[in-house]
Protein backbone atom coordinates (compact mmCIF):
# COMPACT_ATOMS: atom_id res chain seq x y z
CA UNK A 1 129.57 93.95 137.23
CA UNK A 2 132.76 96.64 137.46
CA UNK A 3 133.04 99.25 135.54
CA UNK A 4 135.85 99.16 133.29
CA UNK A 5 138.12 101.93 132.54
CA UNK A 6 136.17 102.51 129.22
CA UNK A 7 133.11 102.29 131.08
CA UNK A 8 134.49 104.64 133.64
CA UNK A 9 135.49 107.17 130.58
CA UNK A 10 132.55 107.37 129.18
CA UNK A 11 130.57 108.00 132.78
CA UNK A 12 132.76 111.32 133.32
CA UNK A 13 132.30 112.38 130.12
CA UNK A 14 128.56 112.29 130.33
CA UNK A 15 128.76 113.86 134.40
CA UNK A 16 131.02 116.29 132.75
CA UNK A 17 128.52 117.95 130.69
CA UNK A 18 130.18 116.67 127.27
CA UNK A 19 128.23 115.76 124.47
CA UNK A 20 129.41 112.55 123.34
CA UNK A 21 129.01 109.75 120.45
CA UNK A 22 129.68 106.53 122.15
CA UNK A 23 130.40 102.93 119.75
CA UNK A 24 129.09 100.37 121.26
CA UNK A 25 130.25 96.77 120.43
CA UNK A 26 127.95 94.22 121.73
CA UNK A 27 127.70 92.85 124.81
CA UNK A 28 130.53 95.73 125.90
CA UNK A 29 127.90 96.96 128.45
CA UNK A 30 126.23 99.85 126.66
CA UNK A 31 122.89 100.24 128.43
CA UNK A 32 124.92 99.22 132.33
CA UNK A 33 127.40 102.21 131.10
CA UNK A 34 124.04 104.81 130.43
CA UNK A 35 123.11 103.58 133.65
CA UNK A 36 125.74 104.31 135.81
CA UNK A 37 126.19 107.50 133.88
CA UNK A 38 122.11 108.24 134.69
CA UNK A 39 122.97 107.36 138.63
CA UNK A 40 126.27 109.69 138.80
CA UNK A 41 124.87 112.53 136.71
CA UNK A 42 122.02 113.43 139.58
CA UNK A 43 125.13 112.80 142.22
CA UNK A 44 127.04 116.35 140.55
CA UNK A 45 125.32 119.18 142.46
CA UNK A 46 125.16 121.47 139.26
CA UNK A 47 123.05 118.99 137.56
CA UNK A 48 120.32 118.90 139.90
CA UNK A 49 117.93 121.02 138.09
CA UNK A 50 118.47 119.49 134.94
CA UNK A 51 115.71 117.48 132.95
CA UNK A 52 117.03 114.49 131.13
CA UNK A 53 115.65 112.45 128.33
CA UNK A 54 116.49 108.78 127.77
CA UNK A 55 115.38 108.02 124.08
CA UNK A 56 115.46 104.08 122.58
CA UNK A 57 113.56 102.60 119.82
CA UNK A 58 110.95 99.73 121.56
CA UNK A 59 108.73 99.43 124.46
CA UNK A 60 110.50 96.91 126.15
CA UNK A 61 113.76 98.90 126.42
CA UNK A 62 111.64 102.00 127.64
CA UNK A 63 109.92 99.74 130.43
CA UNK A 64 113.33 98.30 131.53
CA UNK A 65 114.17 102.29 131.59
CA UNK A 66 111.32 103.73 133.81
CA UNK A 67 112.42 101.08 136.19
CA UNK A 68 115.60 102.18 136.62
CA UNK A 69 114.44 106.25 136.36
CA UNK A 70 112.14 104.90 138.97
CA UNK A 71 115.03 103.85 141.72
CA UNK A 72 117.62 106.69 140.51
CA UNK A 73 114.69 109.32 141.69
CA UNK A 74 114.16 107.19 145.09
CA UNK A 75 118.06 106.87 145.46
CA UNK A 76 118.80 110.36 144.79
CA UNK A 77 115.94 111.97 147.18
CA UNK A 78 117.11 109.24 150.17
CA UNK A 79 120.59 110.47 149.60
CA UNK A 80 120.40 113.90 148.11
CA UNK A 81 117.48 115.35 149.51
CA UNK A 82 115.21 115.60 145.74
CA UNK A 83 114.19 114.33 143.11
CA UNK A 84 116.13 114.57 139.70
CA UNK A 85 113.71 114.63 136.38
CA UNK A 86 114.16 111.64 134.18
CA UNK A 87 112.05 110.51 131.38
CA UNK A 88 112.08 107.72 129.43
CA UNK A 89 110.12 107.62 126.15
CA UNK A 90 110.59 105.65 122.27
CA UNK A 91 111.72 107.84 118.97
CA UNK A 92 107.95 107.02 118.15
CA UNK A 93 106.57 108.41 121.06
CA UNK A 94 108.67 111.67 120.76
CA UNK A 95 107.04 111.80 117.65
CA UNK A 96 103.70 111.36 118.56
CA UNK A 97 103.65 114.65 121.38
CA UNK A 98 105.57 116.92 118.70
CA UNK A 99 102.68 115.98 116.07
CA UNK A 100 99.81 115.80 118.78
CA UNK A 101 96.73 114.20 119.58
CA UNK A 102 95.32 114.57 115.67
CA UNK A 103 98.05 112.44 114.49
CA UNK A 104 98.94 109.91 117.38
CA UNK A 105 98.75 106.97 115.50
CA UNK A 106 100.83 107.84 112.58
CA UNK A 107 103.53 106.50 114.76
CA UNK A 108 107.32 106.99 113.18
CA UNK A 109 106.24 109.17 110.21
CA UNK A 110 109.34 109.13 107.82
CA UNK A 111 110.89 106.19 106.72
CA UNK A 112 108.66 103.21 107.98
CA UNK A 113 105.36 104.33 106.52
CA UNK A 114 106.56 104.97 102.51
CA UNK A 115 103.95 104.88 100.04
CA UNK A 116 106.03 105.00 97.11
CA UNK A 117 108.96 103.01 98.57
CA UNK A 118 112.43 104.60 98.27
CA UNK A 119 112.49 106.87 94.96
CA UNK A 120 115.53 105.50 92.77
CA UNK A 121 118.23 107.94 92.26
CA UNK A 122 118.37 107.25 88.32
CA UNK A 123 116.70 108.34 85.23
CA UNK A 124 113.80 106.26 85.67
CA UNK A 125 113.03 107.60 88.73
CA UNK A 126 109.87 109.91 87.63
CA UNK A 127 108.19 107.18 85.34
CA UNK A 128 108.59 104.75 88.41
CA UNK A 129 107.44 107.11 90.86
CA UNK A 130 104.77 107.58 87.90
CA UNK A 131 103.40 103.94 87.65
CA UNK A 132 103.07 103.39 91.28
CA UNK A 133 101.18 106.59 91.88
CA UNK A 134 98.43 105.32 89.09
CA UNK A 135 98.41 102.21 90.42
CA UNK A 136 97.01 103.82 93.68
CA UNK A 137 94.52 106.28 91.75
CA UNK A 138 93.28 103.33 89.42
CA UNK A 139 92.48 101.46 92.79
CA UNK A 140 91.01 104.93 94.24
CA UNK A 141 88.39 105.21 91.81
CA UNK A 142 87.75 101.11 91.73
CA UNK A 143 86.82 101.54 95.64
CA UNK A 144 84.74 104.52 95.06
CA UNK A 145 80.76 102.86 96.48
CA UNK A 146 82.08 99.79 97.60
CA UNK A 147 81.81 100.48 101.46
CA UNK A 148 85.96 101.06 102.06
CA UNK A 149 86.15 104.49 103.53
CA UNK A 150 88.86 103.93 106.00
CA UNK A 151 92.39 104.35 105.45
CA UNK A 152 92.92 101.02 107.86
CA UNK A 153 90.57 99.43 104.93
CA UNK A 154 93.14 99.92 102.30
CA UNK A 155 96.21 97.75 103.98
CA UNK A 156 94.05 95.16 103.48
CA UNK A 157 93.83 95.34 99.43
CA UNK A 158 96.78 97.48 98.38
CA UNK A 159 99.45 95.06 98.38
CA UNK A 160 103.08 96.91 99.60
CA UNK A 161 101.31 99.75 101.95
CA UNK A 162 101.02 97.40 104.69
CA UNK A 163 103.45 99.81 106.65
CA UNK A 164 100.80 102.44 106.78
CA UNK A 165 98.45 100.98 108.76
CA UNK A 166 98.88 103.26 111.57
CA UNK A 167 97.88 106.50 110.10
CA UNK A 168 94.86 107.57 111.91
CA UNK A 169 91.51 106.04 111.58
CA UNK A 170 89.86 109.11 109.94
CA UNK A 171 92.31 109.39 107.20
CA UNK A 172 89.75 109.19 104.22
CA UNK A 173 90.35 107.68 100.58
CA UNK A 174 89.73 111.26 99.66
CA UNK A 175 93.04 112.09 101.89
CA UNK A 176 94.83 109.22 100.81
CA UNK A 177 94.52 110.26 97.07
CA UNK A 178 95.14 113.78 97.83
CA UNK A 179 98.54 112.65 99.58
CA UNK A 180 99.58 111.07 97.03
CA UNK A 181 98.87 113.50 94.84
CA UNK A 182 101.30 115.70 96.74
CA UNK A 183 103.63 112.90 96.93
CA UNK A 184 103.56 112.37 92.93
CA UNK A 185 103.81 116.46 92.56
CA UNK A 186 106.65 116.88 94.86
CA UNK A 187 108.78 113.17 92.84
CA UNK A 188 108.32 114.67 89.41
CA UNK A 189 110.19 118.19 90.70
CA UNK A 190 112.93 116.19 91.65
CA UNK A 191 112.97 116.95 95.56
CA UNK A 192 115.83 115.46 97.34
CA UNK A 193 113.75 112.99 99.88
CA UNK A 194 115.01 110.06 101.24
CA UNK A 195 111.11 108.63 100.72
CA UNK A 196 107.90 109.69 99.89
CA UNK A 197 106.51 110.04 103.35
CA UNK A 198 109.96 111.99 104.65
CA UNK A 199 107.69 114.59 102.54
CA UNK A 200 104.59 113.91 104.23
CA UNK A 201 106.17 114.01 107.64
CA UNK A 202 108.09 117.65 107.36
CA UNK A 203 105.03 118.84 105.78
CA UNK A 204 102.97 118.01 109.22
CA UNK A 205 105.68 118.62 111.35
CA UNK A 206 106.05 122.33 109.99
CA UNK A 207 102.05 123.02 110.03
CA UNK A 208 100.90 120.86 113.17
CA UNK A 209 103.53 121.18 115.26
CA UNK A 210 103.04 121.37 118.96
CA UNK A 211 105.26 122.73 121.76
CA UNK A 212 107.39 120.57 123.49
CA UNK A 213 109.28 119.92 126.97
CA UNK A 214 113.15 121.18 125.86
CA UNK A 215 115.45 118.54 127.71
CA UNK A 216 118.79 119.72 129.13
CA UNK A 217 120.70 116.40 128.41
CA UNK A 218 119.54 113.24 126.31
CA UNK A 219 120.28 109.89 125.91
CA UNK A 220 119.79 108.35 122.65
CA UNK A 221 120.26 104.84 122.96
CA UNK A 222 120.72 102.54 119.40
CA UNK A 223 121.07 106.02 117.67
CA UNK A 224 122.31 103.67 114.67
CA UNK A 225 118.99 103.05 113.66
CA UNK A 226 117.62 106.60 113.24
CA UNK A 227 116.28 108.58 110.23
CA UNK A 228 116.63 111.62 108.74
CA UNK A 229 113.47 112.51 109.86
CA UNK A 230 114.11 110.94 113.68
CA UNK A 231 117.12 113.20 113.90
CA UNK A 232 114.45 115.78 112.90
CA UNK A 233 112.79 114.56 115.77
CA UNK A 234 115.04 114.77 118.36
CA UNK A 235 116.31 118.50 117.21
CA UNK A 236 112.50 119.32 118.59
CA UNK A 237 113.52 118.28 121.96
CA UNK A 238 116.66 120.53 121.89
CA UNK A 239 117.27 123.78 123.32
CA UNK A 240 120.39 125.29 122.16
CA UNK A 241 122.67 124.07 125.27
CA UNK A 242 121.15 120.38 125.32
CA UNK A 243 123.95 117.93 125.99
CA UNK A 244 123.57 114.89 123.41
CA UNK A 245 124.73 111.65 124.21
CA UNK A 246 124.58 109.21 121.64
CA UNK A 247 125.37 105.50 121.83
CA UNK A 248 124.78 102.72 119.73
CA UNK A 249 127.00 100.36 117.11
CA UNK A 250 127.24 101.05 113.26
CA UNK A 251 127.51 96.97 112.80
CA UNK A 252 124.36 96.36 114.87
CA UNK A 253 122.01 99.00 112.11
CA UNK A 254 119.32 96.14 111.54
CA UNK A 255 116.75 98.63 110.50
CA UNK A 256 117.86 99.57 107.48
CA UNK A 257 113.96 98.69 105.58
CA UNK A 258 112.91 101.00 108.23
CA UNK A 259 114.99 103.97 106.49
CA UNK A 260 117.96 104.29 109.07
CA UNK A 261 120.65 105.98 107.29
CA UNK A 262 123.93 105.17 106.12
CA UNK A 263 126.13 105.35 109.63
CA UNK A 264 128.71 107.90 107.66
CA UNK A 265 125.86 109.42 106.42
CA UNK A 266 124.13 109.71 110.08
CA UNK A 267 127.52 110.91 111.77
CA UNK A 268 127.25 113.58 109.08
CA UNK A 269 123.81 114.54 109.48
CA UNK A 270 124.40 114.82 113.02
CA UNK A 271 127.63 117.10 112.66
CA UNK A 272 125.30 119.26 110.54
CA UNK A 273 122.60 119.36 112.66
CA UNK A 274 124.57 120.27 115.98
CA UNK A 275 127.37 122.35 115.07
CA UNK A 276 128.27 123.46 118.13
CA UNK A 277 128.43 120.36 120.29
CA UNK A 278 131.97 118.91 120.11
CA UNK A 279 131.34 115.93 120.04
CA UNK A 280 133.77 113.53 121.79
CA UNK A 281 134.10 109.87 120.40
CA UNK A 282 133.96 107.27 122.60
CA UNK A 283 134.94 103.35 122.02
CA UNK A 284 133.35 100.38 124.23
CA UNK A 285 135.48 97.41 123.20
CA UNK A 286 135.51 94.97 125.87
CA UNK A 287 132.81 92.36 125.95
CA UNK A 288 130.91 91.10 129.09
CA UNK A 289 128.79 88.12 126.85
CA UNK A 290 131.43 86.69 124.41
CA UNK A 291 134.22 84.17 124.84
CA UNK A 292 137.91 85.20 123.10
CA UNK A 293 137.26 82.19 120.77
CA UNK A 294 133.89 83.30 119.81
CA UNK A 295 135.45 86.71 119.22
CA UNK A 296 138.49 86.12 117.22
CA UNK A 297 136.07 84.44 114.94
CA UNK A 298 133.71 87.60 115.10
CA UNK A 299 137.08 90.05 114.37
CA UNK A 300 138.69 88.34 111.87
CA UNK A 301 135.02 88.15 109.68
CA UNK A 302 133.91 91.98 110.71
CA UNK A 303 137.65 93.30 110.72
CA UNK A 304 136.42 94.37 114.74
CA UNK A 305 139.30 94.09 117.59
CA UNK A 306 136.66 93.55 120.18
CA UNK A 307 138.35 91.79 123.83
CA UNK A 308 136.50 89.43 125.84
CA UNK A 309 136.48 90.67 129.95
CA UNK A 310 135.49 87.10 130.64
CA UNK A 311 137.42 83.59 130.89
CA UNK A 312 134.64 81.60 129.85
CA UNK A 313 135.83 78.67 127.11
CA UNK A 314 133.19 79.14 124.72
CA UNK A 315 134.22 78.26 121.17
CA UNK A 316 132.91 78.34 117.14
CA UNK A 317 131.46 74.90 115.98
CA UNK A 318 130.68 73.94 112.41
CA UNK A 319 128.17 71.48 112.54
CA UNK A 320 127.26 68.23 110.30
CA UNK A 321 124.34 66.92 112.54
CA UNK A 322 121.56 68.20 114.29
CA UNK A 323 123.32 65.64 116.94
CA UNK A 324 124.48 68.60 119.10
CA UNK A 325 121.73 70.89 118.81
CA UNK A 326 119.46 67.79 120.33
CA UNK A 327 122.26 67.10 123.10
CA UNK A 328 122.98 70.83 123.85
CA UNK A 329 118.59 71.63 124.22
CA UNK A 330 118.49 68.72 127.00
CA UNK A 331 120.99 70.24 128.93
CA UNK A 332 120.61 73.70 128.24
CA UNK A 333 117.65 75.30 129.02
CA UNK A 334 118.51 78.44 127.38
CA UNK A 335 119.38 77.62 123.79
CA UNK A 336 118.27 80.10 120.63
CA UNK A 337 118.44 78.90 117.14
CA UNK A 338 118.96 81.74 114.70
CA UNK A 339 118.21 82.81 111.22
CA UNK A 340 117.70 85.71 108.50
CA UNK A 341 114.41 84.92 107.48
CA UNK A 342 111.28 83.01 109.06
CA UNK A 343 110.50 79.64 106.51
CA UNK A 344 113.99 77.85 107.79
CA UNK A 345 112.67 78.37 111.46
CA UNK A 346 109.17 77.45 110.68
CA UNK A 347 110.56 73.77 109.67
CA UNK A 348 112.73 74.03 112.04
CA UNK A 349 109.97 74.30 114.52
CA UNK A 350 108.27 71.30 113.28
CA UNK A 351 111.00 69.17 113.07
CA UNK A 352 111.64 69.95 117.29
CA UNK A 353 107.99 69.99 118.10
CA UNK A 354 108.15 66.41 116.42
CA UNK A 355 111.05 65.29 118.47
CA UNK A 356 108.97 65.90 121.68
CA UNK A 357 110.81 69.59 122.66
CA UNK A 358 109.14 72.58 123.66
CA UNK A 359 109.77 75.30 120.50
CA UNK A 360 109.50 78.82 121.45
CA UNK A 361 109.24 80.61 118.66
CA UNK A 362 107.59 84.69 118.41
CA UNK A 363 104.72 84.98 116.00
CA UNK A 364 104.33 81.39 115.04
CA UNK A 365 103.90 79.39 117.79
CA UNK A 366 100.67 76.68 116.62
CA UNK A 367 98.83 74.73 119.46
CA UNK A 368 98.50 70.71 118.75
CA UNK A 369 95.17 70.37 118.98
CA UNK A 370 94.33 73.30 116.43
CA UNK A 371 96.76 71.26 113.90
CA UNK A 372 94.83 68.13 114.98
CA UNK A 373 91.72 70.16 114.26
CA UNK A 374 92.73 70.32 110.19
CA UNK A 375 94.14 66.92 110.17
CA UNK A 376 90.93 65.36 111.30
CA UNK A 377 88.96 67.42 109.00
CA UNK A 378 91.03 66.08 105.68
CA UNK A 379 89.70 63.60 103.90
CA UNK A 380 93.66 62.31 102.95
CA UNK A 381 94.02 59.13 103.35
CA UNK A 382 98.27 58.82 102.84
CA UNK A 383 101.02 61.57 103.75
CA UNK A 384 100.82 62.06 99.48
CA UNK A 385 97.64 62.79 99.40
CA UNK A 386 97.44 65.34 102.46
CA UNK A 387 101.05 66.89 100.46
CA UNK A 388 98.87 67.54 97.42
CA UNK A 389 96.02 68.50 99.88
CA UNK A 390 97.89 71.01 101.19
CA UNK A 391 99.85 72.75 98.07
CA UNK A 392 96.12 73.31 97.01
CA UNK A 393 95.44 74.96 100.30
CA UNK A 394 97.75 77.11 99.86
CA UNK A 395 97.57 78.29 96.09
CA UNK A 396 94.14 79.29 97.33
CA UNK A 397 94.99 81.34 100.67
CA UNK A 398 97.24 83.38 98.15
CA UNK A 399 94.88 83.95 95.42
CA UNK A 400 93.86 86.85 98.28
CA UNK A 401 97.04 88.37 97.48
CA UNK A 402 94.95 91.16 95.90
CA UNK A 403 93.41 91.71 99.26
CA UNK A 404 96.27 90.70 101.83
CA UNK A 405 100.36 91.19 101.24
CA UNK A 406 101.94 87.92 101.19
CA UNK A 407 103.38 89.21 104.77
CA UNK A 408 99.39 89.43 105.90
CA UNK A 409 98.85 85.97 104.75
CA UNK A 410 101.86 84.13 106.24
CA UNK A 411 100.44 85.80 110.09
CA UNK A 412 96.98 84.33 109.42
CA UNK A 413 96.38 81.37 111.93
CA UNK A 414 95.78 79.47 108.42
CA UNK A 415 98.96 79.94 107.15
CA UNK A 416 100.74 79.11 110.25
CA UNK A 417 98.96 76.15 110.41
CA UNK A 418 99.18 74.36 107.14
CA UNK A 419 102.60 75.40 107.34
CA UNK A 420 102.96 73.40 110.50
CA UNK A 421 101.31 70.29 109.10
CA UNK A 422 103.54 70.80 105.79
CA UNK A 423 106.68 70.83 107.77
CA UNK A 424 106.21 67.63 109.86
CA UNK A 425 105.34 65.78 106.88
CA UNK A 426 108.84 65.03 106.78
CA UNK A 427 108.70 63.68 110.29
CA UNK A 428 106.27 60.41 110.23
CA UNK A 429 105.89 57.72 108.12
CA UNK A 430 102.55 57.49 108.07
CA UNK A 431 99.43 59.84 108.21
CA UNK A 432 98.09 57.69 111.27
CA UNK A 433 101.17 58.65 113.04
CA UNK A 434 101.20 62.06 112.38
CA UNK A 435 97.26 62.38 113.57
CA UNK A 436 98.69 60.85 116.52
CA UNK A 437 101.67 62.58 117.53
CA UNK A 438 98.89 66.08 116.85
CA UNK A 439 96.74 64.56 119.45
CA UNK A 440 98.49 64.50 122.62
CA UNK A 441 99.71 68.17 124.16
CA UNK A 442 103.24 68.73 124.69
CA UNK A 443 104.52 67.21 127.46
CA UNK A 444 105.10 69.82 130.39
CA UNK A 445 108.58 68.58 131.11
CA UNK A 446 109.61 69.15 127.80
CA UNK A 447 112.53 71.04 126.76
CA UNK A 448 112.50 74.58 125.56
CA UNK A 449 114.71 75.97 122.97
CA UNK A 450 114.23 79.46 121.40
CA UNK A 451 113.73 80.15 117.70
CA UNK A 452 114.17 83.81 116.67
CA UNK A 453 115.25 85.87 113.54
CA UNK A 454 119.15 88.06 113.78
CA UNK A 455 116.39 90.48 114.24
CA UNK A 456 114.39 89.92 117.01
CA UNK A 457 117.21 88.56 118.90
CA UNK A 458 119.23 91.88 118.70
CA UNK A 459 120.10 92.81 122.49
CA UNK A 460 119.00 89.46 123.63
CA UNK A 461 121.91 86.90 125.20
CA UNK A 462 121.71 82.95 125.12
CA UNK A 463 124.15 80.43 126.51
CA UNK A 464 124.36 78.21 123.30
CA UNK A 465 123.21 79.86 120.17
CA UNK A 466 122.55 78.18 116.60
CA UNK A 467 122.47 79.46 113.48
CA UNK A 468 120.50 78.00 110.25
CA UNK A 469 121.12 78.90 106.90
CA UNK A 470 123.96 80.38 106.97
CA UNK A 471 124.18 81.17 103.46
CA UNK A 472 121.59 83.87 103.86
CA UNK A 473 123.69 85.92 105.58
CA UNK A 474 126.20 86.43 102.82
CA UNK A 475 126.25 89.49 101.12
CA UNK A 476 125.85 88.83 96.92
CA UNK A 477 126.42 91.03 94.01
CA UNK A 478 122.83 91.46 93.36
CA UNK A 479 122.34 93.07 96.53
CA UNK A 480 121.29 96.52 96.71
CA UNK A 481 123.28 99.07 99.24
CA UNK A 482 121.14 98.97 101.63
CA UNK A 483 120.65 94.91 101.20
CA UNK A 484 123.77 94.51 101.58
CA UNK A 485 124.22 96.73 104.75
CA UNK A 486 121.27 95.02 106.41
CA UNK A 487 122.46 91.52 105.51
CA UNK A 488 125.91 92.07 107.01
CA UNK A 489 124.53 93.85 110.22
CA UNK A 490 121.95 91.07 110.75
CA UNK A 491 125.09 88.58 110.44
CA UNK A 492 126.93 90.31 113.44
CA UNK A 493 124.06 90.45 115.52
CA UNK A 494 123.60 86.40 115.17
CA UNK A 495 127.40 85.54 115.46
CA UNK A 496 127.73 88.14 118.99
CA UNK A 497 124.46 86.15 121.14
CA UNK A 498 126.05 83.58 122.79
CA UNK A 499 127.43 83.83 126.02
CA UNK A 500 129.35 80.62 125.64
CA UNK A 501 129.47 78.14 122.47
CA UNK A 502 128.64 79.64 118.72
CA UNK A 503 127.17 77.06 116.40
CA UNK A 504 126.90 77.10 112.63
CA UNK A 505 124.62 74.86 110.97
CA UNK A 506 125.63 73.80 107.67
CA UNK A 507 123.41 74.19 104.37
CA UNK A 508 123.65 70.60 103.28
CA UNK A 509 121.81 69.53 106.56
CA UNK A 510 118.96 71.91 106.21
CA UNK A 511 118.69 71.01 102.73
CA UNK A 512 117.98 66.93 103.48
CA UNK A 513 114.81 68.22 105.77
CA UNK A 514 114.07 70.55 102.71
CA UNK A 515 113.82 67.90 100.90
CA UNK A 516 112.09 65.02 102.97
CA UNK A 517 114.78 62.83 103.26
CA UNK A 518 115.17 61.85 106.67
């Protein structure tokens, strides 16, 4: 791959010594572009006692980084005579070494670990902040001699503080309580936090604090995503001359639930927080992974002027049969079906895994023979009676709701399986055949096709990709803000995937599997 012109822009700026914020649309080459500009920085003799910092948000990215820091370092001390300092590390593990070894497990601190949820700018604000905060108490004292000591203990019967099951493993009910306390004191006098823990977090980062390296140039990479509290973060890592490049693309924020800001909001905050920096702005517009057809369908729904810098022929298909998704998996071998949420693509999976294909699908992939397993343990004698069998099932794996959150439940093995069986129903016309089809593994020459959420497949490219439900990704007057941002984002990411042909299932076909007709 060349480097375009914009490509080639944004690499001086960054060997330059600019600070810079960089949009990103996807597939324009973002993380090749960081690259290059990693490579050529170490190549300018006044940069070659500089420390640099590349920042991004999961593992895998951070892997895919050392790597590369990895053959930079070789390539500059073959050709330069030493070795440049690069570093690669998450927002969470920033976090982490400012906070220290006491608190390495309460991982992102802010806005992903709230206890109280978002407090609602309105008058009800205090009574609601109120309610929740007995709720908590009332539960305190109903644990009190009942063996649950643990922090780790409480995820599992407070329903909505699943997010805080990474605070450390000594954090007492006694602390909890006392938190929360703090948390309840600090609502009522009106404090201007995004969330509850945002409190929590500057309260540890002012008295626990621990000395960090100061970088002389970083890299934050999906800078979209972060927090008030991230940007907090990252001024840690600052010395006063730090050169900040930031790159990432307002229409990608997916993490809104995770307490990303506002992108207007963020480009303020980080104006605020770096005065001094001058920031240049910086447009990649030319994508390497979409066909024009694909993207004059993507500009004219995101008002976006995004060019394609290839010639492939890919093109926007509404479909009325699952016809083409069958024809397209046996000659594709890297096809992804899409969606908002998880239920679509857990029938979805069923109703492949029934036509003899190989469903990949992250976080709910079910063996045969454990779904055989149930079936030959039911006493069902018809398809109606294992139905009723299994809405029974289920009403009693959620009467644990007051121990596990309905999210809990639907990742127990349990779940995933009944779920299964309940899908395929649909499938067979008898329960003979279905017992059948459960006993024999998956053939190994069968065809793979990829299920994922908008989510999960953000930075991810597929030839072909599908999308289910479209519906869900429309943006309704009930919505909340930050619904609504979230929803639209999530839509982007799904419609900017493929690398050749975009598919959009329509509802009516989803809705005869919904309802068993086949």
């Amino acid at each position: 791959m060349n480097v375009s012109a914009q490509q080639e822009t944004a690499v001086n700026t960054v060997v330059s010594n600019y600070n810079a914020i960089i949009g990103a649309d996807a597939g324009t080459g973002k993380t090749f572009t960081l690259k290059q500009a990693a490579a050529y920085f170490f190549s300018v003799i006044g940069n070659k006692d500089k420390k640099l910092l590349i920042s991004q948000f999961n593992t895998k990215n951070r892997i895919e980084w050392q790597e590369y820091a990895k053959q930079i370092k070789e390539y500059i001390k073959k050709t330069k005579g030493y070795t440049p300092s690069i570093e690669s590390k998450t927002y969470h593990k920033m976090g982490n070494d400012l906070l220290g070894k006491s608190f390495e497990k309460f991982s992102q601190y802010s806005d992903n670990y709230e206890v109280l949820n978002y407090f609602q700018k309105s008058e009800n604000e205090i009574s609601y902040s109120s309610m929740l905060f007995k709720r908590y108490i009332e539960f305190y004292e109903s644990c009190k001699g009942r063996n649950i000591t643990l922090k780790r203990d409480i995820v599992r019967h407070l329903e909505n503080v699943n997010a805080l099951e990474y605070l450390p493993s000594d954090y007492s009910l006694d602390t909890f309580a006392e938190t929360l306390e703090e948390i309840f004191k600090f609502s009522a006098k009106g404090k201007k936090y995004k969330s509850a823990s945002d409190m929590v977090f500057f309260d540890l980062l002012t008295k626990n604090k621990k000395e960090v390296i100061k970088y002389d140039v970083i890299f934050l990479d999906e800078f979209q995503d972060l927090s008030l509290s991230q940007l907090h973060i990252v001024m840690e890592y600052c010395h006063e001359k730090t050169q900040l490049i930031f790159v990432g693309d307002r229409k990608q924020q997916i993490n809104v639930f995770m307490g990303s800001l506002p992108f207007d909001t963020l480009l303020e905050k980080i104006a605020e927080k770096f005065p001094n920096h001058n920031f240049q702005n910086l447009q990649l517009t030319e994508s390497y992974r979409n066909s024009q057809r694909v993207l004059d369908f993507v500009n004219k729904k995101f008002g976006t002027t995004t060019k394609s810098a290839n010639d492939n022929n890919g093109d926007v298909y509404l479909e009325s049969t699952l016809d083409t998704l069958y024809a397209t998996i046996e000659n594709d071998t890297n096809t992804a079906i899409l969606c908002l949420n998880n239920e679509p693509l857990q029938t979805m999976y069923s109703i492949l895994l029934a036509k003899g294909y190989n469903p990949i699908y992250d976080g709910f992939n079910v063996p045969k023979d454990m779904v055989y397993k149930v079936l030959t343990e039911t006493q069902s004698e018809t398809l109606e009676d294992l139905s009723e069998a299994l809405e029974r099932k289920f009403k009693i794996l959620f009467k644990s709701k007051n121990l596990l959150t309905t999210k809990q439940i639907k990742e127990l093995p349990t779940y995933k399986v009944l779920q299964t069986i309940k899908a395929s129903l649909k499938n067979f016309n008898s329960l003979m055949e279905l017992k059948e089809f459960f006993s024999t593994p998956t053939p190994k020459d069968a065809k793979n096709v990829i299920l994922s959420t908008c989510h999960k497949a953000k930075g991810m490219t597929y030839k072909n990709v599908f999308v289910l439900e479209p519906s869900l990704l429309t943006i309704t007057e009930n919505m909340t803000a930050d619904n609504a941002r979230q929803t639209w984002c999530a839509e982007y990411v799904a419609y900017t995937r493929p690398s050749h042909d975009l598919h959009i299932i329509s509802e009516e076909i989803f809705t005869v599997y919904e309802t068993n007709d086949n």
